[in-house]
Protein backbone atom coordinates (compact mmCIF):
# COMPACT_ATOMS: atom_id res chain seq x y z
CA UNK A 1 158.96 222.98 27.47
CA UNK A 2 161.06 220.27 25.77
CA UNK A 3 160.49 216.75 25.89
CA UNK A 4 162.68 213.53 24.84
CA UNK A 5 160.93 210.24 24.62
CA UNK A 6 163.44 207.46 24.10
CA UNK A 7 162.98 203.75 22.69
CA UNK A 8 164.77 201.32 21.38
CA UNK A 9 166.16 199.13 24.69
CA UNK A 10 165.87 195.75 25.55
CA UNK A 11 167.40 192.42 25.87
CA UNK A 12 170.04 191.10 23.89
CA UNK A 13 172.51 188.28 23.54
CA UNK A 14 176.53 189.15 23.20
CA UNK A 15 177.45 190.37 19.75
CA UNK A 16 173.77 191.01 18.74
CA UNK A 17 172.79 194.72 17.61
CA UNK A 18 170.21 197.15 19.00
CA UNK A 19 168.99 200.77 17.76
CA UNK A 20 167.67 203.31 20.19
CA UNK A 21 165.68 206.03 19.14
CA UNK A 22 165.23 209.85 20.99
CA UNK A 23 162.49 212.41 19.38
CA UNK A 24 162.67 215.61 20.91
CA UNK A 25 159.51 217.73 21.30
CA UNK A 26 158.14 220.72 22.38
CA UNK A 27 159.02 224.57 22.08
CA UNK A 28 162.51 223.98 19.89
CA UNK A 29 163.90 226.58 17.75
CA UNK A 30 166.83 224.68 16.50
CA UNK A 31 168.69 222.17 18.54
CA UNK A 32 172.37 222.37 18.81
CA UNK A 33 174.59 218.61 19.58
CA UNK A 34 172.51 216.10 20.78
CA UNK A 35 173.83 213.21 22.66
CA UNK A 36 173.45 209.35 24.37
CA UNK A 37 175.03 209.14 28.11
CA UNK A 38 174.84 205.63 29.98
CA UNK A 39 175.00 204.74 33.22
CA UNK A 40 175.54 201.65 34.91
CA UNK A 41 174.52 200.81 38.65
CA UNK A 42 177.42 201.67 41.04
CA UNK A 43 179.07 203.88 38.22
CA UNK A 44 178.59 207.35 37.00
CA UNK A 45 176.94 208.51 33.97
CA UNK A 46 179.12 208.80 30.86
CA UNK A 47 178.68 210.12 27.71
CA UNK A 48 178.94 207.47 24.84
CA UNK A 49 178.11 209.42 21.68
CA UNK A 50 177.39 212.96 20.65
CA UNK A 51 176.70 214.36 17.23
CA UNK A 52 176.77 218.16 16.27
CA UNK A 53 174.21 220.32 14.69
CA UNK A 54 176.76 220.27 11.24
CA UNK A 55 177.37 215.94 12.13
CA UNK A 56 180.35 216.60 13.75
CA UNK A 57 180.33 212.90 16.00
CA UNK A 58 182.59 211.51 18.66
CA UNK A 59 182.72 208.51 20.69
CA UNK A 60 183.59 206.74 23.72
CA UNK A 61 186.65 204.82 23.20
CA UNK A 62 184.68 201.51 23.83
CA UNK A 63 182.20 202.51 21.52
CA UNK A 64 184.46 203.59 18.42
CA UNK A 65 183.61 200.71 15.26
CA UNK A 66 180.82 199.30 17.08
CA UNK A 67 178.28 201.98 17.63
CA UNK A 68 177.05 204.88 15.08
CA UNK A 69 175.34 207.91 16.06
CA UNK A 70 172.97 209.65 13.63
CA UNK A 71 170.49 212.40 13.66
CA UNK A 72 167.72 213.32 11.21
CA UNK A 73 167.25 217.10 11.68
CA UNK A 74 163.65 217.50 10.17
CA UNK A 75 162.36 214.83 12.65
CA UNK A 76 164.46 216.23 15.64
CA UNK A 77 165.33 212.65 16.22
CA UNK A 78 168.81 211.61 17.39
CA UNK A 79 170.08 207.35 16.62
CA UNK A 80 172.44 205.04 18.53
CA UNK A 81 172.83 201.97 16.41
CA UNK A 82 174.60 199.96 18.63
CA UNK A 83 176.46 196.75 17.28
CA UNK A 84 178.68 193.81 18.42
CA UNK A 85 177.27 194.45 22.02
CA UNK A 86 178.87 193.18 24.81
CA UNK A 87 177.46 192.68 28.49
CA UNK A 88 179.72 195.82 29.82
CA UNK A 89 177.31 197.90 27.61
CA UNK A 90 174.41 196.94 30.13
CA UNK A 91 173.15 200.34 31.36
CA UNK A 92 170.41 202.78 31.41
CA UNK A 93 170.93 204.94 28.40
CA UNK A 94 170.02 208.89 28.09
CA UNK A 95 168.84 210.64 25.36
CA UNK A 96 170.48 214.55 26.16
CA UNK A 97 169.96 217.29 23.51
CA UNK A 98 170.83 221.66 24.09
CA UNK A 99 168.17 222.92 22.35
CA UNK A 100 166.96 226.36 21.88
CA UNK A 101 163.78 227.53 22.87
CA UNK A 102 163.70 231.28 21.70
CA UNK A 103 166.31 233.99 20.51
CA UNK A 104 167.75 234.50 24.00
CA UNK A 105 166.99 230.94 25.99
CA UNK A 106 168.81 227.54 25.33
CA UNK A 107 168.95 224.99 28.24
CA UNK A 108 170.24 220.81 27.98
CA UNK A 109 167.41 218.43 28.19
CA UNK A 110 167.50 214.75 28.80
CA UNK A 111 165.35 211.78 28.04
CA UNK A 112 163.97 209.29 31.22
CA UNK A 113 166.00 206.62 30.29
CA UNK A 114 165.59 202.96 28.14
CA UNK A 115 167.74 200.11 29.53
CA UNK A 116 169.82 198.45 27.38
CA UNK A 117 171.14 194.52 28.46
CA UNK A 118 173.38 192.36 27.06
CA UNK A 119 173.31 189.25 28.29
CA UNK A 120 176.57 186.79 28.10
């Protein structure tokens, strides 16, 4: 089993800056990209961020200049630093990794969720 504990959300004013944090745990051979979806209420789930095993990132047009995603490969740990917010980045935010488990199994695993607001 594989587990992703998020942190990092919270409450923030217009232009301020927050950094969300995923660790992934459990039975992980390597892990592959690794990822931060959102998903606000009445809309569906969209990914923001991803970063590759070799740092390959790309970005949500919305999110190009003001957020940075990061990974530290020793800790297993994926970053969003998130700057210049604005209130249309209020979601729930998902850590989501692919990890490998073994030689011959790989599966995607997500995080519960942190909620990020921004208020005006």
């Amino acid at each position: 089993q594989v587990q992703l504990v998020e942190s990092g959300g919270g409450l923030v004013q217009a232009g301020g800056s927050l950094r969300l944090s995923c660790a992934a745990s459990g039975s992980i051979r390597s892990i592959n990209a690794m990822g931060w979806y959102r998903q606000a209420p009445g809309k569906q789930r969209e990914l923001v961020a991803a970063i590759s095993s070799g740092g390959t990132m790309n970005y949500l047009d919305s999110a190009k200049g003001r957020f940075t995603i990061s990974r530290d490969n020793a800790k297993n740990t994926v970053y969003l630093q998130m700057n210049s917010l604005k209130p249309e980045d209020t979601a729930v935010y998902y850590c989501n990794a692919d990890v490998r488990t073994s030689l011959l199994r790989s599966g995607t695993y997500w995080g519960q969720g942190t909620q990020v607001t921004v208020s005006s």
